[in-house]
N, C-alpha and C. Protein backbone atom coordinates (compact mmCIF):
# COMPACT_ATOMS: atom_id res chain seq x y z
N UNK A 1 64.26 159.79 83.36
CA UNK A 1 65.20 159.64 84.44
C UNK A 1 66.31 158.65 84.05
N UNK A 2 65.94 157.76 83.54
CA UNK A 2 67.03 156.46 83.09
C UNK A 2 68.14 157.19 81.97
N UNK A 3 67.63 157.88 81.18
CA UNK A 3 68.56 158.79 80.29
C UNK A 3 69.63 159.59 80.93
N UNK A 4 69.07 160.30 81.88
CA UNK A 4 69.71 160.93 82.66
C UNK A 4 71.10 160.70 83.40
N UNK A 5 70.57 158.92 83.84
CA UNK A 5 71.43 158.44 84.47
C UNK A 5 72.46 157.75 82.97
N UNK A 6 72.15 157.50 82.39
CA UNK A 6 72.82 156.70 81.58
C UNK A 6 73.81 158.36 81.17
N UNK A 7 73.48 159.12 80.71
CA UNK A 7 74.05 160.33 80.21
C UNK A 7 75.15 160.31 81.64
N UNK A 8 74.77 160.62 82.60
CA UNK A 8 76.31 160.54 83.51
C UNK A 8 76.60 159.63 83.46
N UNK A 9 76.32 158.62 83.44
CA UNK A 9 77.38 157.65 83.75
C UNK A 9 78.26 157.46 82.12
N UNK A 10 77.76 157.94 81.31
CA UNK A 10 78.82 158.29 80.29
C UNK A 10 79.60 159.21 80.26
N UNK A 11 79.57 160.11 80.80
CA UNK A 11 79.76 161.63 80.93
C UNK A 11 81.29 160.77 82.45
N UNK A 12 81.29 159.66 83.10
CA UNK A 12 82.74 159.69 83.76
C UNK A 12 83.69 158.59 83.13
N UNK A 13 82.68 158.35 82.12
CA UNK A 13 84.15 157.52 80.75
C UNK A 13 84.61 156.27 81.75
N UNK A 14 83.63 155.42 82.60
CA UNK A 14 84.03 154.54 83.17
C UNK A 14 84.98 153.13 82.32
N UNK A 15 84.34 153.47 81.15
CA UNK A 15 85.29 152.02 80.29
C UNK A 15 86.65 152.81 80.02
N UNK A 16 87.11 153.93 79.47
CA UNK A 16 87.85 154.33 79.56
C UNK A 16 89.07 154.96 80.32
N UNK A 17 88.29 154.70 81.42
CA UNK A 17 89.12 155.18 83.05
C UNK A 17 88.49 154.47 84.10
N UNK A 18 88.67 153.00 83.78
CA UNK A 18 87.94 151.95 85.01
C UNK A 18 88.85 151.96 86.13
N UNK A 19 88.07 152.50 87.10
CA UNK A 19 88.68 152.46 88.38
C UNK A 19 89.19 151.26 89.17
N UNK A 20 88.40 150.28 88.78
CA UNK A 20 88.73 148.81 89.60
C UNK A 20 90.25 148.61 88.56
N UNK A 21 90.03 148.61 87.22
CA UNK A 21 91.42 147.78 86.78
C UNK A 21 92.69 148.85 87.18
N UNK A 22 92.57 150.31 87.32
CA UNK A 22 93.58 151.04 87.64
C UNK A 22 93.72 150.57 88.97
N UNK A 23 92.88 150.12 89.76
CA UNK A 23 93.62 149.85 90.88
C UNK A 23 94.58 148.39 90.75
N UNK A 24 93.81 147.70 90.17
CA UNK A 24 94.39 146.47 90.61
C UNK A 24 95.72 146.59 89.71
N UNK A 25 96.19 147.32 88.56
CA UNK A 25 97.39 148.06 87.92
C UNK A 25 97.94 148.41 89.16
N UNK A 26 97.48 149.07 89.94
CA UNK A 26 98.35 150.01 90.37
C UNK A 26 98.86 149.06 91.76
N UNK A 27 98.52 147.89 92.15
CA UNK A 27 98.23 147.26 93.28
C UNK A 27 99.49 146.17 92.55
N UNK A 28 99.63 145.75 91.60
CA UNK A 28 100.32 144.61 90.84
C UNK A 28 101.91 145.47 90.66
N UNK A 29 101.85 146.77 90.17
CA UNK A 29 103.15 147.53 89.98
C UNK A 29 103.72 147.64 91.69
N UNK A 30 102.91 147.70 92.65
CA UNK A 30 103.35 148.00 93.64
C UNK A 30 104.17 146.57 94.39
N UNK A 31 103.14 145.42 94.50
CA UNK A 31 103.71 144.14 94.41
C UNK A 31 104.94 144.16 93.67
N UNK A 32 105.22 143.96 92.51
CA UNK A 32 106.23 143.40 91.82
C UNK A 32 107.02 144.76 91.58
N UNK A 33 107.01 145.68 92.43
CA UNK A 33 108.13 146.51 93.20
C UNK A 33 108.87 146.52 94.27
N UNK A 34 108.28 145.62 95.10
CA UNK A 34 108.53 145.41 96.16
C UNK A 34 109.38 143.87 96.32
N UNK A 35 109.11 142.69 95.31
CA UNK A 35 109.25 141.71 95.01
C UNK A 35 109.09 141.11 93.62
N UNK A 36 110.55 141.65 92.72
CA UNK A 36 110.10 141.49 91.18
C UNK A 36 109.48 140.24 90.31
N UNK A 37 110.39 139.34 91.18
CA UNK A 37 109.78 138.08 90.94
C UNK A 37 109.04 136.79 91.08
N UNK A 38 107.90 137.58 92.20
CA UNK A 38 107.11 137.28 92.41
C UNK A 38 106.02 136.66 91.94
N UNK A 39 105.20 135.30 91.72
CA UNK A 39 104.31 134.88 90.91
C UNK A 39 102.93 135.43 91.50
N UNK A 40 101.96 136.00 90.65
CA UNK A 40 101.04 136.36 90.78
C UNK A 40 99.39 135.87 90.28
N UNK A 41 98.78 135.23 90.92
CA UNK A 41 97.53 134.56 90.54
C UNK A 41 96.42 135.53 90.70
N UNK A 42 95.43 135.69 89.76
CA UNK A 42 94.41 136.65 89.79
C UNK A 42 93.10 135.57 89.58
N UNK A 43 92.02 134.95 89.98
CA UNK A 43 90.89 134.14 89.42
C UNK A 43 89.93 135.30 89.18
N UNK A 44 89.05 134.71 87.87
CA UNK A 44 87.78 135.58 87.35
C UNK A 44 86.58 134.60 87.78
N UNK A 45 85.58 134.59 87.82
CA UNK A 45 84.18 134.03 87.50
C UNK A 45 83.94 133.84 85.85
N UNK A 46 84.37 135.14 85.32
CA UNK A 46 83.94 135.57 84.31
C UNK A 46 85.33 135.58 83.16
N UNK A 47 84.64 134.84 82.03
CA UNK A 47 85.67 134.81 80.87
C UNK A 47 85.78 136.47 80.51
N UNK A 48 85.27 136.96 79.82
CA UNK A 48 84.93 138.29 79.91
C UNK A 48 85.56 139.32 80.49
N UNK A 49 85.91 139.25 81.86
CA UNK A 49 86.81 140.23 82.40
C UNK A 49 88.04 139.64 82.68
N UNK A 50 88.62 138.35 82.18
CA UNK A 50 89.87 137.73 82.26
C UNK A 50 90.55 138.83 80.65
N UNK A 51 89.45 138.32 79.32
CA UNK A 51 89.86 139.22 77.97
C UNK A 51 89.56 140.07 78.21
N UNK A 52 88.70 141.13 79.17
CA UNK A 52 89.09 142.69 79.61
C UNK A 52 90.32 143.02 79.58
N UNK A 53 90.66 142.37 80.78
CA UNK A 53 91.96 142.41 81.18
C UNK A 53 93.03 142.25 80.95
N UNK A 54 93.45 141.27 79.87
CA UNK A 54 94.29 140.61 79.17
C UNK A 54 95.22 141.91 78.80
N UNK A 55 94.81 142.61 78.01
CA UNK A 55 95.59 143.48 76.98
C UNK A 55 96.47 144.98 77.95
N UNK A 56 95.23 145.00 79.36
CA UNK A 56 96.05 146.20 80.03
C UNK A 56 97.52 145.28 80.81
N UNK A 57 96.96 144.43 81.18
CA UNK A 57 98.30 143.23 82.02
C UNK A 57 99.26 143.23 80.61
N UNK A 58 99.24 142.40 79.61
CA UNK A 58 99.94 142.33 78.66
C UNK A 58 100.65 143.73 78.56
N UNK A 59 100.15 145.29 78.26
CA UNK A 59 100.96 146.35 78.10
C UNK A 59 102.11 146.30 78.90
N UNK A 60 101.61 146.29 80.56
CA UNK A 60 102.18 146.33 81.52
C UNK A 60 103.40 145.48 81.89
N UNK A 61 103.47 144.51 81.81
CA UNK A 61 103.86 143.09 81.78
C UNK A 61 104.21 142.92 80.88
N UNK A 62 104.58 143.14 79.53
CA UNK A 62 105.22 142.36 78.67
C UNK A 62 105.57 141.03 78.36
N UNK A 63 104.90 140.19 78.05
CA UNK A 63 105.16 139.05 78.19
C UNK A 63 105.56 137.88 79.02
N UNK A 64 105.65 138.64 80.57
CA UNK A 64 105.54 138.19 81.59
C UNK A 64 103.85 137.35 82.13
N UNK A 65 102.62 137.65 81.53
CA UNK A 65 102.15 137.26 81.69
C UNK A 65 100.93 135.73 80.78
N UNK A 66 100.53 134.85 81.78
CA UNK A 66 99.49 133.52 80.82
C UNK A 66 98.16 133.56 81.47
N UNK A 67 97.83 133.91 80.17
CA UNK A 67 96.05 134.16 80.60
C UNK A 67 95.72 132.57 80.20
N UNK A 68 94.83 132.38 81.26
CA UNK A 68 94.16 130.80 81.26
C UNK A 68 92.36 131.31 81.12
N UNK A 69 91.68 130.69 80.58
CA UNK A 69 90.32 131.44 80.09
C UNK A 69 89.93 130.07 80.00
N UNK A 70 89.66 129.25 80.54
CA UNK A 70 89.12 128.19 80.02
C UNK A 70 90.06 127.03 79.76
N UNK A 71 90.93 127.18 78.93
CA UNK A 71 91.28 126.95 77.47
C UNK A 71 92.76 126.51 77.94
N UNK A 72 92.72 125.04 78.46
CA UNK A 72 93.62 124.11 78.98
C UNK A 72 94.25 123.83 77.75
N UNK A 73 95.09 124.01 76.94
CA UNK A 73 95.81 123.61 75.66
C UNK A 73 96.82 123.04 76.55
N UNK A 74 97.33 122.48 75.26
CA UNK A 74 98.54 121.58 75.95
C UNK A 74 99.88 122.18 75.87
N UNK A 75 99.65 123.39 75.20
CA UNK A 75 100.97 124.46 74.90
C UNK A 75 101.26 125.21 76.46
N UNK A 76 99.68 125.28 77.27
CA UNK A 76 99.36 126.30 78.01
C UNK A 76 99.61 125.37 79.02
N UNK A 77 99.22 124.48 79.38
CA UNK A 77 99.84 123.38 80.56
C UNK A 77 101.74 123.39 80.39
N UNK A 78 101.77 123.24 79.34
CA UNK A 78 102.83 123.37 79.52
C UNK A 78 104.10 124.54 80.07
N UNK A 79 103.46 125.77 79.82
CA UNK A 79 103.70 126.67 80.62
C UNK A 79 103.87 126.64 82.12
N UNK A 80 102.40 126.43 82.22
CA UNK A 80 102.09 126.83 83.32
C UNK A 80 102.94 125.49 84.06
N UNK A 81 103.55 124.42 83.86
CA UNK A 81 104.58 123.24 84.42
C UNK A 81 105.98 123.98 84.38
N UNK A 82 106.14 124.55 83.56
CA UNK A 82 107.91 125.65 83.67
C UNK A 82 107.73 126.33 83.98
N UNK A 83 106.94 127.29 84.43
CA UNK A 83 106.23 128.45 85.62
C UNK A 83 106.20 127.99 86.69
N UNK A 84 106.42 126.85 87.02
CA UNK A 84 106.22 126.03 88.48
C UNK A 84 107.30 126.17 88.86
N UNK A 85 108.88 125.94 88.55
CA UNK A 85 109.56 125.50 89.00
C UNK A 85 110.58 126.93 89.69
């Protein structure tokens, strides 16, 4: 039975067509359509789905976006202080 299930749940290519990040894509294009320059804060629990995420935001976004993971550098504070203003 566990095969079974594991076989569908491969069989809807969930890493490849994740429904939660297409939404929240599709929820962020709609925002910053409505209001381009808008600052946008997302928090994780999890390091893990911050670098999930990283690379579909980055496509999207172009360099519009700073992933914070932890990892307070002083390059990255500093950003995030000219992002303030």
């Amino acid at each position: 039975m566990f095969e079974k299930i594991l076989d569908s749940l491969h069989e809807l290519k969930l890493v490849k067509n994740d429904p939660k990040t297409n939404c929240l894509l599709q929820n962020l294009r709609l925002q910053f359509g409505k209001e381009p320059k808008r600052k946008i804060v997302i928090f994780s629990e999890y390091v893990d789905t911050v670098k999930y995420l990283e690379p579909y935001l980055e496509k999207l976004f172009e360099g519009r976006i700073l992933i914070i993971a932890g990892d307070l550098s002083a390059s990255k504070l500093d950003a995030i202080y000219k992002n303030n203003k």
